[in-house]
C-alpha atoms as a PDB file:
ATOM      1  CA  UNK A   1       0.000   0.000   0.000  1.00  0.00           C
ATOM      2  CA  UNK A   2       2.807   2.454   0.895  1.00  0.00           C
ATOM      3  CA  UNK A   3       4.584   1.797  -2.533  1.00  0.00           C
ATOM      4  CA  UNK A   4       1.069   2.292  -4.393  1.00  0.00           C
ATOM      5  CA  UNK A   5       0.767   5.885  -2.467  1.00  0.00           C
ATOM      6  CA  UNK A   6       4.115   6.769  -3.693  1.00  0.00           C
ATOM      7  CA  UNK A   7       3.716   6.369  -7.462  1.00  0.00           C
ATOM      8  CA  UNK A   8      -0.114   7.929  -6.974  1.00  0.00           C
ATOM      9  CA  UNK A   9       2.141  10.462  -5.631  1.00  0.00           C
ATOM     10  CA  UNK A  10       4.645  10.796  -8.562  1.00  0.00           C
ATOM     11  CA  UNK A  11       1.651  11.014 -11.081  1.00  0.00           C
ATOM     12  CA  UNK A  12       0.216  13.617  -9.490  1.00  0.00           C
ATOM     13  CA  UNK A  13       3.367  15.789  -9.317  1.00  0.00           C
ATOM     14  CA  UNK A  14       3.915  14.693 -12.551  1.00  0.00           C
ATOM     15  CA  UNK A  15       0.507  15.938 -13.794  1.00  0.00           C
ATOM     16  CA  UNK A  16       0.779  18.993 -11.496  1.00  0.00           C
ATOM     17  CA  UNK A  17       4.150  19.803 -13.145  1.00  0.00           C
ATOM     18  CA  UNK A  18       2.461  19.607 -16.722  1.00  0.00           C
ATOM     19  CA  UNK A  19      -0.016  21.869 -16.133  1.00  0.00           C
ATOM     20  CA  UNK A  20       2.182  24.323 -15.042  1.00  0.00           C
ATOM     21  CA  UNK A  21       3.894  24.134 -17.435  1.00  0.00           C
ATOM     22  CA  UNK A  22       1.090  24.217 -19.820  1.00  0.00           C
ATOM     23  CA  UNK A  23       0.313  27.656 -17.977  1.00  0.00           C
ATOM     24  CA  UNK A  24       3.460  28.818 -18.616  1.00  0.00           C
ATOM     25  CA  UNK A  25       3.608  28.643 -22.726  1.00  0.00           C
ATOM     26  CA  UNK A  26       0.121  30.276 -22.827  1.00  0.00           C
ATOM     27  CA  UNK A  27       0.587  33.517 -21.067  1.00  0.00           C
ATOM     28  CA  UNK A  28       3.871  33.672 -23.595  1.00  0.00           C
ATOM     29  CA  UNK A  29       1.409  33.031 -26.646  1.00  0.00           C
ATOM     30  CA  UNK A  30      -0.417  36.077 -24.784  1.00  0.00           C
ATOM     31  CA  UNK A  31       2.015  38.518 -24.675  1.00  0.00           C
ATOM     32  CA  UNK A  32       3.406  38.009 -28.227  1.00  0.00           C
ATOM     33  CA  UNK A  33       0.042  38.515 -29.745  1.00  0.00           C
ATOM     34  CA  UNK A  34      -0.125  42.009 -27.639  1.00  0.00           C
ATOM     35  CA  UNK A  35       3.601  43.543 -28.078  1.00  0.00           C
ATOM     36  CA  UNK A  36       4.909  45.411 -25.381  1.00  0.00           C
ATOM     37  CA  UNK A  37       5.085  48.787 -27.764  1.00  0.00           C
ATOM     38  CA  UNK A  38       1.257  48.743 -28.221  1.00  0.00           C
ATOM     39  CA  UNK A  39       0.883  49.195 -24.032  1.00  0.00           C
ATOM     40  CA  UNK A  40       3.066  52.212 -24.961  1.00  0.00           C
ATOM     41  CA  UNK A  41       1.476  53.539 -27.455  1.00  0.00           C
ATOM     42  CA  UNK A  42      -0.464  57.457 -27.203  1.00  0.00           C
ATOM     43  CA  UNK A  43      -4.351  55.770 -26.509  1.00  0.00           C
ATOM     44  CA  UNK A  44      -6.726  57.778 -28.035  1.00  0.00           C
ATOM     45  CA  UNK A  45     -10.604  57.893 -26.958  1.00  0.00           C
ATOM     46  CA  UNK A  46     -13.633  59.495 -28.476  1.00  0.00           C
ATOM     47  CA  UNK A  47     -12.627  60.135 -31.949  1.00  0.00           C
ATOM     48  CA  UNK A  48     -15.039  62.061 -34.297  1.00  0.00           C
ATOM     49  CA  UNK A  49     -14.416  59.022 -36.667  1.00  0.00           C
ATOM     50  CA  UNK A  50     -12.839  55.877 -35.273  1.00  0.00           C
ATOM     51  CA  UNK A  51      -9.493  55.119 -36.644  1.00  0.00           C
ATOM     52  CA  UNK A  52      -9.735  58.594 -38.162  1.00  0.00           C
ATOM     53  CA  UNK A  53      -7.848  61.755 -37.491  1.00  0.00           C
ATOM     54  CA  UNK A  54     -10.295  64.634 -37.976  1.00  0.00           C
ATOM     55  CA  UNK A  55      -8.270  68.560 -38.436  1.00  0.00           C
ATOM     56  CA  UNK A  56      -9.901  71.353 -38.413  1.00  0.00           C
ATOM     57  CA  UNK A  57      -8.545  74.905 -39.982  1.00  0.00           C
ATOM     58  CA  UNK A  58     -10.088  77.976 -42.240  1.00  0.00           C
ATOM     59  CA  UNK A  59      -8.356  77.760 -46.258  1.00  0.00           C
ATOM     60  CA  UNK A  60      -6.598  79.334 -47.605  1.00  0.00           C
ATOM     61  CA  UNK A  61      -3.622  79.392 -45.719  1.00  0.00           C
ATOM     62  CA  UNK A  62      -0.494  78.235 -47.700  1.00  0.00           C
ATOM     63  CA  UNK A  63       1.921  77.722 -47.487  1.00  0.00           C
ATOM     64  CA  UNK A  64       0.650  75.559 -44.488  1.00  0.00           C
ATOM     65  CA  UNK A  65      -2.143  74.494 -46.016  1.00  0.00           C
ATOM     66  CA  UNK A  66      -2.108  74.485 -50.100  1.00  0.00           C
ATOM     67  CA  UNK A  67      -4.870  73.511 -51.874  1.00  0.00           C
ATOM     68  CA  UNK A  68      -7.733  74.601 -53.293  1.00  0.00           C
ATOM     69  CA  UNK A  69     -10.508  72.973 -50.832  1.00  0.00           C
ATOM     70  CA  UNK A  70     -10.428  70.410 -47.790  1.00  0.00           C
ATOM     71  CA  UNK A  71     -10.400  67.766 -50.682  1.00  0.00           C
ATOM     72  CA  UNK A  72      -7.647  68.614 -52.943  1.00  0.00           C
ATOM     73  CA  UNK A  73      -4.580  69.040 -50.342  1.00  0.00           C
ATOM     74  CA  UNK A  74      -1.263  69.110 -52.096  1.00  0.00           C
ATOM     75  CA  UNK A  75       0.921  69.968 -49.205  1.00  0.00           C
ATOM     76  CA  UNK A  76       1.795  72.353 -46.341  1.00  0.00           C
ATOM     77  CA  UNK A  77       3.381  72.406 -43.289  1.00  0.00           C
ATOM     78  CA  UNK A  78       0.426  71.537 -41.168  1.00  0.00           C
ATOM     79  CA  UNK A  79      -0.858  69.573 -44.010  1.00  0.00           C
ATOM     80  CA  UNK A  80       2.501  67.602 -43.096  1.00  0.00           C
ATOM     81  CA  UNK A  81       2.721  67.840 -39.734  1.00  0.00           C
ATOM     82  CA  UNK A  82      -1.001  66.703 -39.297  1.00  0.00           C
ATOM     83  CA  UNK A  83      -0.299  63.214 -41.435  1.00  0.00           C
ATOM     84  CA  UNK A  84       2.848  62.649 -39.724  1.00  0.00           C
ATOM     85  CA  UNK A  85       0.949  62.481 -36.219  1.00  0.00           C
ATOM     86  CA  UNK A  86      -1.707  60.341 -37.554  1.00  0.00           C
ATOM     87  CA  UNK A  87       0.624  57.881 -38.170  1.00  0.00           C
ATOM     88  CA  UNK A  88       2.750  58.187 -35.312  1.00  0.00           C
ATOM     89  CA  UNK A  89      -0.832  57.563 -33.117  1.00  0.00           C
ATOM     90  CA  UNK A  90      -1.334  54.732 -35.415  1.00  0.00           C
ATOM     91  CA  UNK A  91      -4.076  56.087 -37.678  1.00  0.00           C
ATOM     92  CA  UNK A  92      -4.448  55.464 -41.794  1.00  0.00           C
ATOM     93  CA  UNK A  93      -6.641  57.901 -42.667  1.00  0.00           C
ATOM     94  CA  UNK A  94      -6.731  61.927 -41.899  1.00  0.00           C
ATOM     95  CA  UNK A  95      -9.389  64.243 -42.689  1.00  0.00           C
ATOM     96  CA  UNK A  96      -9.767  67.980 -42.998  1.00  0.00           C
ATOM     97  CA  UNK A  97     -12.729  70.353 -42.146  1.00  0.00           C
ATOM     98  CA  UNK A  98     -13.980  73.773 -42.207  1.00  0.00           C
ATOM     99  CA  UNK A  99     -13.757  75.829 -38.904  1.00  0.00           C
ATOM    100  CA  UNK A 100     -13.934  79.373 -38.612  1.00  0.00           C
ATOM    101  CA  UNK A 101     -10.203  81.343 -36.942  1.00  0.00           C
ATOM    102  CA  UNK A 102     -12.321  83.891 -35.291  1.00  0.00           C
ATOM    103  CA  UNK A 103     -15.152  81.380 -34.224  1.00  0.00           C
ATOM    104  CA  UNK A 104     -11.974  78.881 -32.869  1.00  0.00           C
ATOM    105  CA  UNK A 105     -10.541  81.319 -30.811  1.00  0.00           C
ATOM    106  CA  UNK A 106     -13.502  82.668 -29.375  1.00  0.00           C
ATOM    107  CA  UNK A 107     -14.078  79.245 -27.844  1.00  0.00           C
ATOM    108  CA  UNK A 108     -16.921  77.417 -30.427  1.00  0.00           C
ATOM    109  CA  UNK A 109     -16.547  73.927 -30.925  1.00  0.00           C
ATOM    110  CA  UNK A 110     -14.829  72.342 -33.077  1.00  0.00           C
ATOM    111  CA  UNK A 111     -15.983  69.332 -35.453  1.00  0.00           C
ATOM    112  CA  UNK A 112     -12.656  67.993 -35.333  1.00  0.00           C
ATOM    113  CA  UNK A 113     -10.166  66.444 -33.089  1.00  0.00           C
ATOM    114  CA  UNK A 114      -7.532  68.757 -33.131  1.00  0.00           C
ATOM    115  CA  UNK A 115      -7.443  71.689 -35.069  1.00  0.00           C
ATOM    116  CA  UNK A 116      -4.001  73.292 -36.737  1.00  0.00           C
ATOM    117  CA  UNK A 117      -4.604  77.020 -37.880  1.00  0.00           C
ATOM    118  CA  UNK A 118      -1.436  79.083 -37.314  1.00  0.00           C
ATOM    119  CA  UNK A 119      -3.040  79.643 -33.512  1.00  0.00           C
ATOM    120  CA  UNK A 120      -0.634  81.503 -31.304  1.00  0.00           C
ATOM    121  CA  UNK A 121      -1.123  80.323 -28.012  1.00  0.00           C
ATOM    122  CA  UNK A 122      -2.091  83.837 -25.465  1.00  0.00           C
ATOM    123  CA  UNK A 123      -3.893  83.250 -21.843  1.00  0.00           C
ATOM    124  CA  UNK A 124      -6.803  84.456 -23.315  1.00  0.00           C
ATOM    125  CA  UNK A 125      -7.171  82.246 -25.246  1.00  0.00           C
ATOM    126  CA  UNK A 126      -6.399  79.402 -23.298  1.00  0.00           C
ATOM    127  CA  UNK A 127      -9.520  80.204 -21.225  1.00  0.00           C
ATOM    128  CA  UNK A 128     -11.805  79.035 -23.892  1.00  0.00           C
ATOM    129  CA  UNK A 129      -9.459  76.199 -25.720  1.00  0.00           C
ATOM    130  CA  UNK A 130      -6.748  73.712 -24.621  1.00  0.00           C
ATOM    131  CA  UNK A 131      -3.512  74.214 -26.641  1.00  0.00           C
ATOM    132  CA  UNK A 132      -1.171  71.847 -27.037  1.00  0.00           C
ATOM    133  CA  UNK A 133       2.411  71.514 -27.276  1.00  0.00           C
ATOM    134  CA  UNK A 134       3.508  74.470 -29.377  1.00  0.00           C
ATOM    135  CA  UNK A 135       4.753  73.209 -32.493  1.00  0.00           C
ATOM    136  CA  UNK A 136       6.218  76.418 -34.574  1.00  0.00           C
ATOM    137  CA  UNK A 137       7.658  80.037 -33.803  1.00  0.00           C
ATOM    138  CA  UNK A 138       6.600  83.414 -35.731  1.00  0.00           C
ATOM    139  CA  UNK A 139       6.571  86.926 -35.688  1.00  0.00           C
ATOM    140  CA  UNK A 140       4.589  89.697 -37.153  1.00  0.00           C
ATOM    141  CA  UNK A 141       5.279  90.252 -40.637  1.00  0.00           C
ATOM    142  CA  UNK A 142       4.314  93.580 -42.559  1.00  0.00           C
ATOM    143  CA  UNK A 143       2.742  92.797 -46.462  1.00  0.00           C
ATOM    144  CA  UNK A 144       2.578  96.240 -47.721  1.00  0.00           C
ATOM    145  CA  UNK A 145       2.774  97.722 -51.327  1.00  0.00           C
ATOM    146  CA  UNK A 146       5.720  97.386 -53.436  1.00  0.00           C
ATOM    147  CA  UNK A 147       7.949 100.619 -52.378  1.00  0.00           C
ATOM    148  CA  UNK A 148       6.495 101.086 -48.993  1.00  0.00           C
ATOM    149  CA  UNK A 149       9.304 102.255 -46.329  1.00  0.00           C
ATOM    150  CA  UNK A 150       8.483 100.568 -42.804  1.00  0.00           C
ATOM    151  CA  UNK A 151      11.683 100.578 -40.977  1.00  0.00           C
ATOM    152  CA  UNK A 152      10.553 101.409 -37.997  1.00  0.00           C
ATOM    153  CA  UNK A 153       7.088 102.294 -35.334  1.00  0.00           C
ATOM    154  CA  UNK A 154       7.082 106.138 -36.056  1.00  0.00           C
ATOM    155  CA  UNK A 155       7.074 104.593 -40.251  1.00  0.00           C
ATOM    156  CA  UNK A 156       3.871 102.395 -39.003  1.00  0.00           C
ATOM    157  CA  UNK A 157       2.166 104.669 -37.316  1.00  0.00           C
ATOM    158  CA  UNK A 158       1.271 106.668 -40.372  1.00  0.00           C
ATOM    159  CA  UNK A 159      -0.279 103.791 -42.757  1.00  0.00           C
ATOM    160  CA  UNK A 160      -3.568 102.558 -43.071  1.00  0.00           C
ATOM    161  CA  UNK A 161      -3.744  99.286 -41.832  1.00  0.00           C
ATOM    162  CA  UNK A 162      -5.674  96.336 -42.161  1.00  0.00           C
ATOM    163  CA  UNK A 163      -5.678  92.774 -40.187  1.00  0.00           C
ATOM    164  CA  UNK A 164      -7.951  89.972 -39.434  1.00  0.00           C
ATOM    165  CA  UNK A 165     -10.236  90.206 -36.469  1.00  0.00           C
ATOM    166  CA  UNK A 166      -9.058  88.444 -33.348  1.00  0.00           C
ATOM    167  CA  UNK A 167      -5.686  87.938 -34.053  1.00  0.00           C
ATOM    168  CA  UNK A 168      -2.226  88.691 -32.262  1.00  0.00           C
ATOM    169  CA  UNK A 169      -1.393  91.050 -35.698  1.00  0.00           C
ATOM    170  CA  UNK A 170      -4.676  92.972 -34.516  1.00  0.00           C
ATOM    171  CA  UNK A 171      -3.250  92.926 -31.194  1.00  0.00           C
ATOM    172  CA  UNK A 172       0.188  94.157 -32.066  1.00  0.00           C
ATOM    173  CA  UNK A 173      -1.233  97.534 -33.847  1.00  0.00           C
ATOM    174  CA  UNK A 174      -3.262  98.185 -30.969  1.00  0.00           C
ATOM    175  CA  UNK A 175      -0.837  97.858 -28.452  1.00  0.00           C
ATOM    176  CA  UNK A 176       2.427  98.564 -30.190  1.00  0.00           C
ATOM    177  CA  UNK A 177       2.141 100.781 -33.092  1.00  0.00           C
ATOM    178  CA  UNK A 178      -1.203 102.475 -32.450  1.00  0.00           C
ATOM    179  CA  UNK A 179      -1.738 103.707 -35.830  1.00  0.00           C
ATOM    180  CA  UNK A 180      -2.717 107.422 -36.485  1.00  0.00           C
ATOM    181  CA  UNK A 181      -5.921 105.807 -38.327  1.00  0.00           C
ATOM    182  CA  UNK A 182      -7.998 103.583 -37.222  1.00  0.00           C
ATOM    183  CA  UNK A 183      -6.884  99.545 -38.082  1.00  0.00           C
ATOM    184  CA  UNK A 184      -9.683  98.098 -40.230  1.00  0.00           C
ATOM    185  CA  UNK A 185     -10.194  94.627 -39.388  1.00  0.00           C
ATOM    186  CA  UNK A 186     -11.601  92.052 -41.868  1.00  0.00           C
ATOM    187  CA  UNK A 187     -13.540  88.556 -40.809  1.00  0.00           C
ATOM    188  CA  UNK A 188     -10.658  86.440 -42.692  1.00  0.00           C
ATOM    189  CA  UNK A 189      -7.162  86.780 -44.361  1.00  0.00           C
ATOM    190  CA  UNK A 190      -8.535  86.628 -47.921  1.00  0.00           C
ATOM    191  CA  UNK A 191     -10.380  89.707 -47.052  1.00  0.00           C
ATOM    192  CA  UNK A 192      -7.778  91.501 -45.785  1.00  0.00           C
ATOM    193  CA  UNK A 193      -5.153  90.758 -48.968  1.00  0.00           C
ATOM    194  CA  UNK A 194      -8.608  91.660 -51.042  1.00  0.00           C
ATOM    195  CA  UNK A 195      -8.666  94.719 -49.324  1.00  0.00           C
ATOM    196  CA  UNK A 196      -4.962  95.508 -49.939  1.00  0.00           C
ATOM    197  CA  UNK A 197      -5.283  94.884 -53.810  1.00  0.00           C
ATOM    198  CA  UNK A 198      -8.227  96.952 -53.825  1.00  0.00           C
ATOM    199  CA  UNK A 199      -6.037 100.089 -52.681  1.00  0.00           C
ATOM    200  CA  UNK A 200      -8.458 100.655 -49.288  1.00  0.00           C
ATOM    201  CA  UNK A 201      -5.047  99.783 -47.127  1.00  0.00           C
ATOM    202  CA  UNK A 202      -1.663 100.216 -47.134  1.00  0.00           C
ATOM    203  CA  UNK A 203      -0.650  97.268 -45.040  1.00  0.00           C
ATOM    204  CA  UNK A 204      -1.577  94.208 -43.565  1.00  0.00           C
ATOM    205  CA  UNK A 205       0.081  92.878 -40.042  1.00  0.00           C
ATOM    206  CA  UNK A 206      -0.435  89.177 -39.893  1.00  0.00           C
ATOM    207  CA  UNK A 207       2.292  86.230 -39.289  1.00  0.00           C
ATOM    208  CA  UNK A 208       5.387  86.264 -40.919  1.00  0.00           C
ATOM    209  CA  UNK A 209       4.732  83.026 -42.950  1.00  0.00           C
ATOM    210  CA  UNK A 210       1.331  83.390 -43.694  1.00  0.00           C
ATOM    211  CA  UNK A 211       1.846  86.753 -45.129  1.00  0.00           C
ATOM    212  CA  UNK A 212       5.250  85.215 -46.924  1.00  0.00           C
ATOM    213  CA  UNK A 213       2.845  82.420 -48.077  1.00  0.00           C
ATOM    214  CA  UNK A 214       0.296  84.850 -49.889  1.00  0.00           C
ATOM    215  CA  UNK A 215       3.074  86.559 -51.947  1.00  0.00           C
ATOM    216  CA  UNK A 216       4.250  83.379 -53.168  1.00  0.00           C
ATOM    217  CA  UNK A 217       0.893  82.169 -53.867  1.00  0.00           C
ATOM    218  CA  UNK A 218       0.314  85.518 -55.614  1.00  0.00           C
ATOM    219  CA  UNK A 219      -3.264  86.207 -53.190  1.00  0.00           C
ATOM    220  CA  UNK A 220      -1.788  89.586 -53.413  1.00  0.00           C
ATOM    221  CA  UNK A 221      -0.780  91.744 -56.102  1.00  0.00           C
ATOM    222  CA  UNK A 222       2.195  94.657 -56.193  1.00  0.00           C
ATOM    223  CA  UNK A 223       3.229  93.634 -52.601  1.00  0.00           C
ATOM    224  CA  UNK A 224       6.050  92.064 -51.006  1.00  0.00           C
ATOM    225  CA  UNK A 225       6.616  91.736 -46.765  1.00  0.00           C
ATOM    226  CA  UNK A 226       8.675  94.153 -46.233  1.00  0.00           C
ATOM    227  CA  UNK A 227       9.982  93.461 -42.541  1.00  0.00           C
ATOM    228  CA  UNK A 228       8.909  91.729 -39.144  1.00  0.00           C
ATOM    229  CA  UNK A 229       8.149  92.594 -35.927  1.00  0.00           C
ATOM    230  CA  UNK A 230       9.888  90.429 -33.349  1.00  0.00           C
ATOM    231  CA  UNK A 231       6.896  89.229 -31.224  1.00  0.00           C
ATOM    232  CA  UNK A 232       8.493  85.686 -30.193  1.00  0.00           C
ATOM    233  CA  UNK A 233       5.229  84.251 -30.506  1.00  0.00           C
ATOM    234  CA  UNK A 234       4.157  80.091 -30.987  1.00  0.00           C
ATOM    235  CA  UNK A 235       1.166  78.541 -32.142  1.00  0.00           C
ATOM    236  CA  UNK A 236      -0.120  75.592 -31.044  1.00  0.00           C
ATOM    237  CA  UNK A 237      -2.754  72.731 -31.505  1.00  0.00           C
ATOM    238  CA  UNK A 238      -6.322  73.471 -30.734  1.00  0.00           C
ATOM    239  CA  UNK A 239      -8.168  70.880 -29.567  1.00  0.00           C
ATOM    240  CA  UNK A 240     -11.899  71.465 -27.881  1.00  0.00           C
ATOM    241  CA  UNK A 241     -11.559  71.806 -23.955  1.00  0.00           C
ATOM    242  CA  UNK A 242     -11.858  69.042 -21.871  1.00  0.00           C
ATOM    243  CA  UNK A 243     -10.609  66.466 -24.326  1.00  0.00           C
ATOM    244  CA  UNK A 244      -9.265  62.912 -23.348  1.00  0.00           C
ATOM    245  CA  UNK A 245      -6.588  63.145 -26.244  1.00  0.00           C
ATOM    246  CA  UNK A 246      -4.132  66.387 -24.909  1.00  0.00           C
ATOM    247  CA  UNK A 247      -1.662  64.561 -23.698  1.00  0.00           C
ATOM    248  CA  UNK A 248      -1.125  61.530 -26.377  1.00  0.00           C
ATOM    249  CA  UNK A 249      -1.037  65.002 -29.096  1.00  0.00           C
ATOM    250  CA  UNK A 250       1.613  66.329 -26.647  1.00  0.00           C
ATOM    251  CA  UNK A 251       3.813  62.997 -26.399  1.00  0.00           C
ATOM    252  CA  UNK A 252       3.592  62.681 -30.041  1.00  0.00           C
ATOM    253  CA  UNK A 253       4.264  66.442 -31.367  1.00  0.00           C
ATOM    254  CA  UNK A 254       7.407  66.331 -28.819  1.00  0.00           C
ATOM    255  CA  UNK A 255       8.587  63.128 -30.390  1.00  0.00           C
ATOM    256  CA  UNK A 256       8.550  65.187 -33.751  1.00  0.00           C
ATOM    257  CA  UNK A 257      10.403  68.067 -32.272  1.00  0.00           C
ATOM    258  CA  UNK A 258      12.385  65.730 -30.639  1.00  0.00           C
ATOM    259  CA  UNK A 259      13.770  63.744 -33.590  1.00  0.00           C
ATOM    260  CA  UNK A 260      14.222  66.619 -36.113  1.00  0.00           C
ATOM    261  CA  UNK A 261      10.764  66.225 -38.266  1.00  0.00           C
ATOM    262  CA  UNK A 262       9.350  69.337 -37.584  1.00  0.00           C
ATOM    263  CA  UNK A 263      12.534  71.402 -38.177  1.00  0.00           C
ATOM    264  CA  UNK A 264      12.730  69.502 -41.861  1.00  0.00           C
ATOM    265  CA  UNK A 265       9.072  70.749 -42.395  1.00  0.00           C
ATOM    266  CA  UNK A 266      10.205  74.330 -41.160  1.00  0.00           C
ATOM    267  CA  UNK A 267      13.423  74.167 -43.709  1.00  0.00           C
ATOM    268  CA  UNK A 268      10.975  72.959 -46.464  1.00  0.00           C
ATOM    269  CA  UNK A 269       8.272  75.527 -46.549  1.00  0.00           C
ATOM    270  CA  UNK A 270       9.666  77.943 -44.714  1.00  0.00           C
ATOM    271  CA  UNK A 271      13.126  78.647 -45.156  1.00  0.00           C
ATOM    272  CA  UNK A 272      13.115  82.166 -46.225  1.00  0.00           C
ATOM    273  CA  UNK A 273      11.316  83.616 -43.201  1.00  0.00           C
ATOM    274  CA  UNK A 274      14.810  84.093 -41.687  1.00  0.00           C
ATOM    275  CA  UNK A 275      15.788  86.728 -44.630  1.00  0.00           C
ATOM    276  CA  UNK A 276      13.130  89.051 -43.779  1.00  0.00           C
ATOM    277  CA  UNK A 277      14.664  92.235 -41.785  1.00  0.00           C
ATOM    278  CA  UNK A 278      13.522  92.713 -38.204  1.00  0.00           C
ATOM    279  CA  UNK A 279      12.228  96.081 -37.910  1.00  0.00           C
ATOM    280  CA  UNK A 280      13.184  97.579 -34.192  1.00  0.00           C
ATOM    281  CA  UNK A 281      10.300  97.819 -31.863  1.00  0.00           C
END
């Protein structure tokens, strides 16, 4: 009896053993069908379209945005830089929509998941919006008409201006130059260059590469940027407040400032901006 208890003994270690081991090779089938760099990974919740990355902005806007409609995107630097994230948070598809600058800033929602429109990131603003990481560095740049002397504030003061409404150019004349006239403001950039061709203004203050952007896309006519006010100003992502996705945008939009992407873009579309003359404030 003693020698039957010991090999009932031995066949149930032996058993025992197996299924440990068993055990064993299936939470290793586990982990290799969930790699490690997927726990990792920016996790992204509430998507306006699932496995879709949804941008807002206003056209035009080259050259960070150059095409003709939300359809028919060529290029641009946040054309770019808003691919480039969707596939760093592991996203095939991106798609762009309509939303107003003035109605963004002013705290409306968005219908998109982030939105990329040359936003420079002020605390008032960042009562109504989150911003996130700031991805790109401007100034303000002067588009004036061909021949028109602006070395200085006191050579400002005298022009007739124009800008859009609710921007940090609008801010800038108010604050800064306070023009003799009175700034007109216009409800979007297209206006404003309108406005210029049209004679009704002299100049336009607006960021250095948007307003480099509309004399290479020829949106204006006789005019060239001639200088920039050194305002040390960054724009950065809007998304709408409150939204679960901040901080995988952050990780990923330091990654590309991290590992050179973003300064490629800048060199790409915007390697000029450093030739136009600061004007002294």
């Amino acid at each position: 009896m003693k020698a039957i208890g010991r090999r009932r003994g031995t066949l149930l270690g032996l058993v025992l053993l197996v299924a440990l081991a068993g055990a064993g090779c299936g939470g290793d089938n586990e982990e290799e069908a969930t790699p490690a760099q997927d726990a990792s990974a920016p996790q992204l919740e509430g998507l306006v379209t699932e496995g879709v990355l949804t941008v807002g902005t206003e056209l035009p806007a080259p050259p960070f945005w150059i095409g003709k409609d939300y359809n028919s995107l060529t290029g641009g630097f946040e054309v770019d830089f808003a691919k480039e994230m969707a596939k760093r948070l592991g996203l095939n598809q991106v798609k762009f929509v309509e939303m107003s600058f003035t109605g963004l800033v002013a705290g409306q929602q968005c219908p998109c998941d982030i939105n990329f429109s040359q936003v420079t990131i002020t605390e008032e603003r960042d009562r109504v919006v989150d911003f996130t990481e700031p991805y790109f560095d401007a100034n303000q740049g002067v588009l004036a008409k061909t021949g028109t002397r602006v070395t200085s504030v006191e050579d400002a003061k005298g022009l007739q201006w124009g800008a859009q409404l609710n921007t940090t150019g609008a801010q800038y004349l108010s604050d800064t130059i306070q023009p003799t006239k009175e700034t007109r403001l216009y409800d979007r950039t297209v206006d404003a260059f309108a406005a210029l061709n049209a004679g009704q203004i002299d100049a336009i203050m607006l960021d250095t590469p948007i307003v480099l952007g509309a004399v290479e896309e020829k949106q204006v006519k006789d005019a060239e940027v001639v200088g920039q006010f050194k305002t040390g100003e960054v724009y950065g992502g809007v998304v709408n407040r409150g939204s679960r996705n901040l901080e995988a945008f952050n990780q990923v939009i330091k990654a590309m400032k991290e590992d050179g992407f973003r300064d490629q873009l800048f060199q790409k579309y915007f390697a000029e901006q450093a030739a136009v003359p600061v004007i002294a404030a």
